[in-house]
N, C-alpha and C. Protein backbone atom coordinates (compact mmCIF):
# COMPACT_ATOMS: atom_id res chain seq x y z
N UNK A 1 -2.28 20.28 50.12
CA UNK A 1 -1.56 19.00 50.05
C UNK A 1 -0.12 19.26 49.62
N UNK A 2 0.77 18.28 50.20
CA UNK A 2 2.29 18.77 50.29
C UNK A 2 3.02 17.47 49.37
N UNK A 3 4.13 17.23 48.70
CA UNK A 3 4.38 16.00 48.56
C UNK A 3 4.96 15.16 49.26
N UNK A 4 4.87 15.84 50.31
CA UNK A 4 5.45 14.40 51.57
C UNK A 4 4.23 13.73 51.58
N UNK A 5 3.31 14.35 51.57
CA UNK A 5 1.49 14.12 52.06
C UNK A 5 1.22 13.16 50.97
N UNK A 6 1.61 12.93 49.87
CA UNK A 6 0.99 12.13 49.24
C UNK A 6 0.96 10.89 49.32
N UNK A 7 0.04 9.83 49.06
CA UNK A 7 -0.01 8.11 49.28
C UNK A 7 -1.16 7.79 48.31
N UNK A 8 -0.24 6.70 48.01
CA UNK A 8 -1.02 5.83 46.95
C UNK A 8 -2.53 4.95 47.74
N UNK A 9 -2.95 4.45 46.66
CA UNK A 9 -4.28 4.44 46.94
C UNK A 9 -4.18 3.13 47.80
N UNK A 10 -5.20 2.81 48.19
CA UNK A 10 -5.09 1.34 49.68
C UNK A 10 -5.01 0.19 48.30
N UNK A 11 -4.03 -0.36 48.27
CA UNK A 11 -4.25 -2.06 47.66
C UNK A 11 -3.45 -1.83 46.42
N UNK A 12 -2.55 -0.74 45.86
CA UNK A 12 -2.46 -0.17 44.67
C UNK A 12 -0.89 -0.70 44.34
N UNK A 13 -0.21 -1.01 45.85
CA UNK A 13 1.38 -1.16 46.14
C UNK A 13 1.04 -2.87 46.85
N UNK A 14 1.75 -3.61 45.91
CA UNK A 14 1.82 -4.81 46.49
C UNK A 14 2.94 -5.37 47.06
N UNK A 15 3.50 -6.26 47.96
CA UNK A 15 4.65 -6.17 48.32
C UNK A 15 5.30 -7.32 47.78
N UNK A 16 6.47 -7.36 47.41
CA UNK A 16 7.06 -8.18 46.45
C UNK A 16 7.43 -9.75 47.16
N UNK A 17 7.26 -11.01 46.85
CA UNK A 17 7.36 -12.15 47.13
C UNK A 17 8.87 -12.09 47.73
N UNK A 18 9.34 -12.71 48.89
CA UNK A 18 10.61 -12.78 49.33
C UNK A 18 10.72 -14.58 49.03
N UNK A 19 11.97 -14.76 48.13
CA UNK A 19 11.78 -16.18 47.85
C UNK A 19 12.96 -16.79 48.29
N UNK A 20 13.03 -17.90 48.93
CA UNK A 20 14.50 -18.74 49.32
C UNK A 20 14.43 -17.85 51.23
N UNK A 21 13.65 -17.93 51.46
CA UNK A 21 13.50 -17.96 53.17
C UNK A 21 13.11 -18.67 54.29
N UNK A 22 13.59 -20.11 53.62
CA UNK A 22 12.93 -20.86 54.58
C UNK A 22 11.57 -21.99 54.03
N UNK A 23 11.45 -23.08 54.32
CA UNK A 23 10.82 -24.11 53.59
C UNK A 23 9.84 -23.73 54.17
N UNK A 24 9.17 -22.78 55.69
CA UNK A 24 8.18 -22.70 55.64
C UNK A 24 7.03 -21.45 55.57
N UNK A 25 7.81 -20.88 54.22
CA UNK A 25 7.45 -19.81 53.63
C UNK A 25 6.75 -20.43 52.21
N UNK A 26 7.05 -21.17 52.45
CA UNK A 26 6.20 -22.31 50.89
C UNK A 26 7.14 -21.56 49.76
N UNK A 27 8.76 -20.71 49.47
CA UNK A 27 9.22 -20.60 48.60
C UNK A 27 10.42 -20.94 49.34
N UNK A 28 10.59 -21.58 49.88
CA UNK A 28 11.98 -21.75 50.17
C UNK A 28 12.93 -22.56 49.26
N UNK A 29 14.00 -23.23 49.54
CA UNK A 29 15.17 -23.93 49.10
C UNK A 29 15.19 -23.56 47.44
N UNK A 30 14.09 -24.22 46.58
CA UNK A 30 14.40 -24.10 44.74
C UNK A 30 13.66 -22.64 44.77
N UNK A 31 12.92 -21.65 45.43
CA UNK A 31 12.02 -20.78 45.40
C UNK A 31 11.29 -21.17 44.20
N UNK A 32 10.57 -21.93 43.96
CA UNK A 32 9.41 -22.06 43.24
C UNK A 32 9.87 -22.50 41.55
N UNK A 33 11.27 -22.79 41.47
CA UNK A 33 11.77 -22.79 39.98
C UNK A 33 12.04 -24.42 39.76
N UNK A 34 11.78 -25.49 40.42
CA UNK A 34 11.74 -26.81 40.35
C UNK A 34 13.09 -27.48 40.39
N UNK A 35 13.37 -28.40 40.22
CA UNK A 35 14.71 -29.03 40.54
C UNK A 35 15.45 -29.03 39.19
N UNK A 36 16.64 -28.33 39.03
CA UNK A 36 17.64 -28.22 37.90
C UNK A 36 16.69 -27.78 36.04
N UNK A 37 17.34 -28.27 35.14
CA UNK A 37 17.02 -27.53 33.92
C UNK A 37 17.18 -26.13 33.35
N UNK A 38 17.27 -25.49 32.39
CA UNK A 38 17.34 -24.13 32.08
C UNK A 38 16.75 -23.17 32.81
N UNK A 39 15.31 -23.79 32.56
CA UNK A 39 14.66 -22.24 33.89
C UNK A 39 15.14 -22.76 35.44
N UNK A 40 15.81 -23.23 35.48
CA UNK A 40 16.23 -23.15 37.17
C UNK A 40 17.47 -22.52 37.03
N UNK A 41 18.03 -22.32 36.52
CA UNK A 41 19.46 -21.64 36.81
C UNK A 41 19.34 -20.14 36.45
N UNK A 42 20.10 -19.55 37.20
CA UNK A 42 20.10 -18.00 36.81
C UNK A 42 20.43 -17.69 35.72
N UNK A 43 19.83 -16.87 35.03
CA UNK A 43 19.79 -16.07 33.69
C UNK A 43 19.27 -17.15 32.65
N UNK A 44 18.87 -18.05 32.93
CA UNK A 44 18.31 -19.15 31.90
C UNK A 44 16.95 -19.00 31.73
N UNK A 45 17.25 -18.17 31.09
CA UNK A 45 15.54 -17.44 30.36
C UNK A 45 15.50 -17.44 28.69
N UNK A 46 14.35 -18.28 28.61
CA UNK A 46 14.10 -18.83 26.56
C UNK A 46 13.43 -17.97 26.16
N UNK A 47 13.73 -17.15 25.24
CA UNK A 47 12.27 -16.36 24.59
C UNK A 47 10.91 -16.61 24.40
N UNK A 48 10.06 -16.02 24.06
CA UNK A 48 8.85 -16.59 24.06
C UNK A 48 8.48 -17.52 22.32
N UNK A 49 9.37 -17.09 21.45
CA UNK A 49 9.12 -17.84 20.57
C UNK A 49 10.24 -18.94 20.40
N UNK A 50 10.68 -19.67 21.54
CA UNK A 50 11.59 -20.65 21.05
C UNK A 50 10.82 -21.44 21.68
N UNK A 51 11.15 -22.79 20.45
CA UNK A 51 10.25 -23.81 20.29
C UNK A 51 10.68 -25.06 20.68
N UNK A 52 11.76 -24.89 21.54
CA UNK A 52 12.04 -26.23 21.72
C UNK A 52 12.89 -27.03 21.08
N UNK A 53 13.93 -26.12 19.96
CA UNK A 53 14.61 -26.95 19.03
C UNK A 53 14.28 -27.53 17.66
N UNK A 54 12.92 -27.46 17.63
CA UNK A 54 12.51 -27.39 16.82
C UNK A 54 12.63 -26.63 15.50
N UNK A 55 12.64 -26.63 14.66
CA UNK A 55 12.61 -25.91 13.39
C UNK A 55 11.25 -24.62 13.74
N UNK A 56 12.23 -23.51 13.91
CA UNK A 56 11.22 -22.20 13.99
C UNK A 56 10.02 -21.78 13.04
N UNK A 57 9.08 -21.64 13.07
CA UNK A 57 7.80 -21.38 12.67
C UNK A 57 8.44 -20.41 11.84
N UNK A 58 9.31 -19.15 11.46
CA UNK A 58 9.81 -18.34 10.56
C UNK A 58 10.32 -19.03 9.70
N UNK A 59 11.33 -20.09 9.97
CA UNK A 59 11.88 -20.96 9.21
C UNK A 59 11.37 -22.35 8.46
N UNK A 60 10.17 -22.34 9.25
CA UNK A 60 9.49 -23.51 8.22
C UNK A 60 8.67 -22.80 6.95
N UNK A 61 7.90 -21.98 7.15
CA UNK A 61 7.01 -21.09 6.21
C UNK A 61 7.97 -20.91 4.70
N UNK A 62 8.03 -21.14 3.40
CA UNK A 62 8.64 -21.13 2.43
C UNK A 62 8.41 -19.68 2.42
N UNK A 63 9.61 -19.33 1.23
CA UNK A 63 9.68 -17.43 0.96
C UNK A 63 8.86 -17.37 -0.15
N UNK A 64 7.82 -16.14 -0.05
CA UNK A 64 7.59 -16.46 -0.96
C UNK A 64 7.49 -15.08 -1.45
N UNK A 65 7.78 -14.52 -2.75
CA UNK A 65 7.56 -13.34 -3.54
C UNK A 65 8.77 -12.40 -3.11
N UNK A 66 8.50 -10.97 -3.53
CA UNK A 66 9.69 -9.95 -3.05
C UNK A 66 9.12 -8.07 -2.96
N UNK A 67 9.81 -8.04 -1.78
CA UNK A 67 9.41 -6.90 -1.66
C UNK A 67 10.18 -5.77 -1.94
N UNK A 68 10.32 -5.07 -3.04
CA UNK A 68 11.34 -4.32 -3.04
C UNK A 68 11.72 -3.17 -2.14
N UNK A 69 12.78 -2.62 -1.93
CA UNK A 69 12.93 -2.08 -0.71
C UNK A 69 13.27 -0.31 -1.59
N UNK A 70 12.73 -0.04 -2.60
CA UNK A 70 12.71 0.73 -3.40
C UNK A 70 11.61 1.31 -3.76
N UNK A 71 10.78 1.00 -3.73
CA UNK A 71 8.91 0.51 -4.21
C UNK A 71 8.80 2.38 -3.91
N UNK A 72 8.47 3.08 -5.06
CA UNK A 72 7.93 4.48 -4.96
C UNK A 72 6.28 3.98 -5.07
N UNK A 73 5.59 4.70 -3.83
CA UNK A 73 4.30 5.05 -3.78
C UNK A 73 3.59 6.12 -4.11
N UNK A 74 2.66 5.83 -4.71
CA UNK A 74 2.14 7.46 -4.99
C UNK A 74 0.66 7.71 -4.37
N UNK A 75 0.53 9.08 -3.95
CA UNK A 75 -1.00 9.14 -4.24
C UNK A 75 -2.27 9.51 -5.46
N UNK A 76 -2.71 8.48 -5.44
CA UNK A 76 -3.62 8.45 -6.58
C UNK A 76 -4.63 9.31 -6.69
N UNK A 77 -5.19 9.83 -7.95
CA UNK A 77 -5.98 10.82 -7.98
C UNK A 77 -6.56 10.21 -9.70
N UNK A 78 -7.93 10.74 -9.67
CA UNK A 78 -8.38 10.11 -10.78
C UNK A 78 -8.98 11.58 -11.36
N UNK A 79 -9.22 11.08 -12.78
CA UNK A 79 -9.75 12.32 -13.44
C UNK A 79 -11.14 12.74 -13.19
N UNK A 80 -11.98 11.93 -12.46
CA UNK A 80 -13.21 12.21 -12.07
C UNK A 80 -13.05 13.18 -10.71
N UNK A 81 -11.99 12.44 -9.78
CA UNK A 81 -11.74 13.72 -9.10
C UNK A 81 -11.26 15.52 -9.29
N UNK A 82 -10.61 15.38 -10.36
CA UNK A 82 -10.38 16.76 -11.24
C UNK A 82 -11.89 17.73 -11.43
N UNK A 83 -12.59 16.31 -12.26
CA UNK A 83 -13.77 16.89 -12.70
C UNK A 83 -14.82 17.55 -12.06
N UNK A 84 -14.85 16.89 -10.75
CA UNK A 84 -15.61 17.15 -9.68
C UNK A 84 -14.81 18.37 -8.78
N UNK A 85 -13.95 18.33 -8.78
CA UNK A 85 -13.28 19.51 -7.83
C UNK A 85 -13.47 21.21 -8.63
N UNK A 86 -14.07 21.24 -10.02
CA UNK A 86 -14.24 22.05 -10.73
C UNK A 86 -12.79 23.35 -10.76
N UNK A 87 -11.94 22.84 -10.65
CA UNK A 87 -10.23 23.26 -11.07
C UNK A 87 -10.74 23.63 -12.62
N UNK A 88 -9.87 24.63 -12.90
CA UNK A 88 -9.28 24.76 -14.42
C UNK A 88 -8.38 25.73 -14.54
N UNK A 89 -7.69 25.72 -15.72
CA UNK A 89 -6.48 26.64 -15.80
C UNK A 89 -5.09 25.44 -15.40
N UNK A 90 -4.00 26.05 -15.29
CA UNK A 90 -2.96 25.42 -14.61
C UNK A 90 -3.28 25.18 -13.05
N UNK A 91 -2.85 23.88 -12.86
CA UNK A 91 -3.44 22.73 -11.41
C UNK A 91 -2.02 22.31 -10.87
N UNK A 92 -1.29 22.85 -10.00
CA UNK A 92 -0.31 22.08 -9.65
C UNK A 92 -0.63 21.03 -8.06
N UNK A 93 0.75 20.49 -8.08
CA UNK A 93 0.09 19.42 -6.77
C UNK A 93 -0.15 20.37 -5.60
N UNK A 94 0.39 21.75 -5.65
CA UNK A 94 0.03 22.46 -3.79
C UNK A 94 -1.75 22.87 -4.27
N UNK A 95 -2.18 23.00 -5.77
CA UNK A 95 -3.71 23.85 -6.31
C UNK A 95 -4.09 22.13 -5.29
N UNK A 96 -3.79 21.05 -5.50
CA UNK A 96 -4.50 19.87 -5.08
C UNK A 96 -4.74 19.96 -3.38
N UNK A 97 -3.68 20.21 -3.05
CA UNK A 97 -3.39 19.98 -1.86
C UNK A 97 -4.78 21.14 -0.84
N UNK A 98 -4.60 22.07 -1.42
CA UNK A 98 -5.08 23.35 -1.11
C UNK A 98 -7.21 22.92 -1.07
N UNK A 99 -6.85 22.44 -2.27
CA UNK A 99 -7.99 22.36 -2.14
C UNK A 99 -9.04 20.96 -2.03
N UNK A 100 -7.89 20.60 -0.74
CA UNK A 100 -8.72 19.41 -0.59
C UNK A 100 -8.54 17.81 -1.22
N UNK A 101 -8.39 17.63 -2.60
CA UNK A 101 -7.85 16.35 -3.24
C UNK A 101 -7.52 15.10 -2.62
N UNK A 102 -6.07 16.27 -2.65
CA UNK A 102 -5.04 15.40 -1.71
C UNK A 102 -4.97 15.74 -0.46
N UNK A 103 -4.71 14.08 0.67
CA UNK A 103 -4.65 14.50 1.44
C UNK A 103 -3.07 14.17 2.49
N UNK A 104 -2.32 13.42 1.90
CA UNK A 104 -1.16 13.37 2.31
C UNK A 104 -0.25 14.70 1.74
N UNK A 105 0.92 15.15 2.67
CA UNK A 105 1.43 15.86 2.12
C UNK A 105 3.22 15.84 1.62
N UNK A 106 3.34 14.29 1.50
CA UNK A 106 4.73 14.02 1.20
C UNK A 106 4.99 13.01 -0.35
N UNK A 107 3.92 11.94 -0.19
CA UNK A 107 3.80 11.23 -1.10
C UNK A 107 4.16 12.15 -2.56
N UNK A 108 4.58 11.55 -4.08
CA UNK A 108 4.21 12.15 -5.23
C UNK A 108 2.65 11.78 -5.64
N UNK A 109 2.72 12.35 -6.45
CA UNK A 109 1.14 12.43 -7.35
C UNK A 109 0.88 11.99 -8.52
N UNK A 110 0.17 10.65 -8.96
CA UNK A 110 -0.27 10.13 -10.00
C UNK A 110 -1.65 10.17 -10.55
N UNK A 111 -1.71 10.66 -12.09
CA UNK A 111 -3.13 10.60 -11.74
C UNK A 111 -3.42 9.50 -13.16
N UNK A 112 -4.56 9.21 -13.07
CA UNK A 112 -5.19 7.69 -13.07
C UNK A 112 -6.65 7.69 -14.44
N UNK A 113 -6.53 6.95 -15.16
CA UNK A 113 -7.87 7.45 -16.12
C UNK A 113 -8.65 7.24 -16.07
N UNK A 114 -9.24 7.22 -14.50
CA UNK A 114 -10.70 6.72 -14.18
C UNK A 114 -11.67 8.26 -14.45
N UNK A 115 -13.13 7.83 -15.51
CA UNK A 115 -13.39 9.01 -15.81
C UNK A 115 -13.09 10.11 -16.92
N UNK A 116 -13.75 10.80 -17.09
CA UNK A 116 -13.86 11.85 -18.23
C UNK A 116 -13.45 13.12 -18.09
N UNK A 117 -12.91 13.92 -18.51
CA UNK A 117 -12.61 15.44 -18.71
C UNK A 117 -13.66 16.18 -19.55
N UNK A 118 -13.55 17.01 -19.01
CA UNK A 118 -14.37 18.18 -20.31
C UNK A 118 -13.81 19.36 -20.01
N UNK A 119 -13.42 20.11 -18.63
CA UNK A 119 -12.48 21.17 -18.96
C UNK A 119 -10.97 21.49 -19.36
N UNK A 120 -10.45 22.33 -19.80
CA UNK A 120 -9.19 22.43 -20.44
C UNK A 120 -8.18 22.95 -18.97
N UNK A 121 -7.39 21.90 -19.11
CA UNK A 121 -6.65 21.67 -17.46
C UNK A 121 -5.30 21.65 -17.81
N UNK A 122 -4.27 22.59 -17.48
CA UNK A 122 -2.80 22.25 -17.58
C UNK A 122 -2.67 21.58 -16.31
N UNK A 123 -2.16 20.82 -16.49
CA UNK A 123 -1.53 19.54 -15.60
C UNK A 123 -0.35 19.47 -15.03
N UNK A 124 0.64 20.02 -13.78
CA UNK A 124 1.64 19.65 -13.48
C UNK A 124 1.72 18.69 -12.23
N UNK A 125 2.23 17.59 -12.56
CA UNK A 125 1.89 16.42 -11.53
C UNK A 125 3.34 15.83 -11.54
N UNK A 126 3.81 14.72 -10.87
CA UNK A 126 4.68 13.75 -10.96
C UNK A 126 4.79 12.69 -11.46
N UNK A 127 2.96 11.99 -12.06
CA UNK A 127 3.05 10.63 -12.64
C UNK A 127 1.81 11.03 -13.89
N UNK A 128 1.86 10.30 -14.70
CA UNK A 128 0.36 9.87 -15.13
C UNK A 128 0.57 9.03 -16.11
N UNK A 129 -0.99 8.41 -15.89
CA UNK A 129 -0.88 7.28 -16.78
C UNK A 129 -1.05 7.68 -18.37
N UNK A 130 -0.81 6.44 -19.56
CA UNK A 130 -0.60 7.05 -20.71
C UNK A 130 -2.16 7.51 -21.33
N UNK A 131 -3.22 7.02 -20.80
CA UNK A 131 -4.81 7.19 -21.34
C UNK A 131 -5.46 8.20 -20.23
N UNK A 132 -5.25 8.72 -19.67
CA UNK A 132 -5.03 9.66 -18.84
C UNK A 132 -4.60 10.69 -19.29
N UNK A 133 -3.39 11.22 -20.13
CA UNK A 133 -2.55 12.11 -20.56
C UNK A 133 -3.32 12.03 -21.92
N UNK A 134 -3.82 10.88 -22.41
CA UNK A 134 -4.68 11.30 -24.16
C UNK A 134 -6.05 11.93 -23.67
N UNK A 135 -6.88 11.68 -22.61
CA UNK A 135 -7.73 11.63 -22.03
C UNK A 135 -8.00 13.67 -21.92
N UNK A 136 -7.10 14.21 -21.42
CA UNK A 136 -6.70 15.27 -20.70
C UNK A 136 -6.05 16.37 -22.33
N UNK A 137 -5.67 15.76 -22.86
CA UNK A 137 -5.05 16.48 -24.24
C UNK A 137 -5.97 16.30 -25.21
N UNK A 138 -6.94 14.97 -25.17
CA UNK A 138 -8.52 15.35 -26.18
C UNK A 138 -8.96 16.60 -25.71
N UNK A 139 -9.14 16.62 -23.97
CA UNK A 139 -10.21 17.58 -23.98
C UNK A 139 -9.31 19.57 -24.08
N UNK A 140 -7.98 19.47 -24.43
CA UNK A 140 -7.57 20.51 -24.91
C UNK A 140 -6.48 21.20 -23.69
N UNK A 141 -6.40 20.22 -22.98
CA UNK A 141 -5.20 20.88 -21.72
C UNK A 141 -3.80 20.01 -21.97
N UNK A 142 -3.25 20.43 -20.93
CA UNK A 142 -1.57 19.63 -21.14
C UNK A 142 -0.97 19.27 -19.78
N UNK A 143 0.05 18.67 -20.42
CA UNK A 143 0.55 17.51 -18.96
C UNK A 143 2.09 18.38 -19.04
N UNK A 144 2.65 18.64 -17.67
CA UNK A 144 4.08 18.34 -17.36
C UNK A 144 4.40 17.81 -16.44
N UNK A 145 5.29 17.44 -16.54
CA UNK A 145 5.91 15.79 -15.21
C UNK A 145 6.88 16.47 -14.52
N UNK A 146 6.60 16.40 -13.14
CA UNK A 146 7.80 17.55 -12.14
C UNK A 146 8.60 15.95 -11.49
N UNK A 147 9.36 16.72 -11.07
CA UNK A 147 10.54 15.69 -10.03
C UNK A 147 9.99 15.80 -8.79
């Protein structure tokens, strides 16, 4: 097969409406756009959300709350996950990453005081909460906070 040789499939190419040819083409004189108004004139095309003049559906809805456009996200990690991942010694966020934890790899890292400790864990993370950090220093390890 050559690409001159090639053709589309039977029914696949439709042929495009010829409009304004004659009244007895059933599109002739207005071609199918009705007598005068916006959609009859060329380029008089309304978006799909204009309403008619009406007060816009964006603009009626009251504002409500705020989103800051600052908002740091973190990924969360709880101390039961520590516990269960059986880590000890110094844990940084790539020891997390590595082994599974975490699974984004851009976000920072907070971790959270859901749960108990019992091994002695140095901690280098980006967030933690304050019962979390007592949580983690009862059971005899330590926290440092990276950038």
């Amino acid at each position: 097969m050559k690409l001159n040789e090639l053709k589309s499939a039977k029914g696949a190419r439709k042929k495009k409406r010829r409009l304004g040819r004659g009244q007895g083409s059933g599109r002739g004189k207005t071609c199918g756009r009705g007598h005068k108004g916006q959609k009859s004139r060329s380029g008089g095309n309304i978006p799909p959300w204009f309403e008619g003049g009406q007060m816009p559906l964006a603009r009626r809805v009251p504002m409500r709350g705020f989103t800051s456009p600052h908002r740091r996200t973190y990924e969360i990690i709880n101390l039961t996950d520590l516990e269960r991942s059986g880590l000890e010694g110094t844990v940084t966020v790539e020891v997390l990453r590595t082994s599974g934890i975490l699974t984004s790899s851009k976000k920072p890292v907070k971790v959270l005081a859901v749960g108990e400790v019992t091994r002695v864990i140095d901690l280098k993370v980006n967030a933690i909460s304050a019962k979390a950090k007592e949580k983690l220093e009862a059971a005899g390890g330590t926290v440092e906070l990276i950038k």
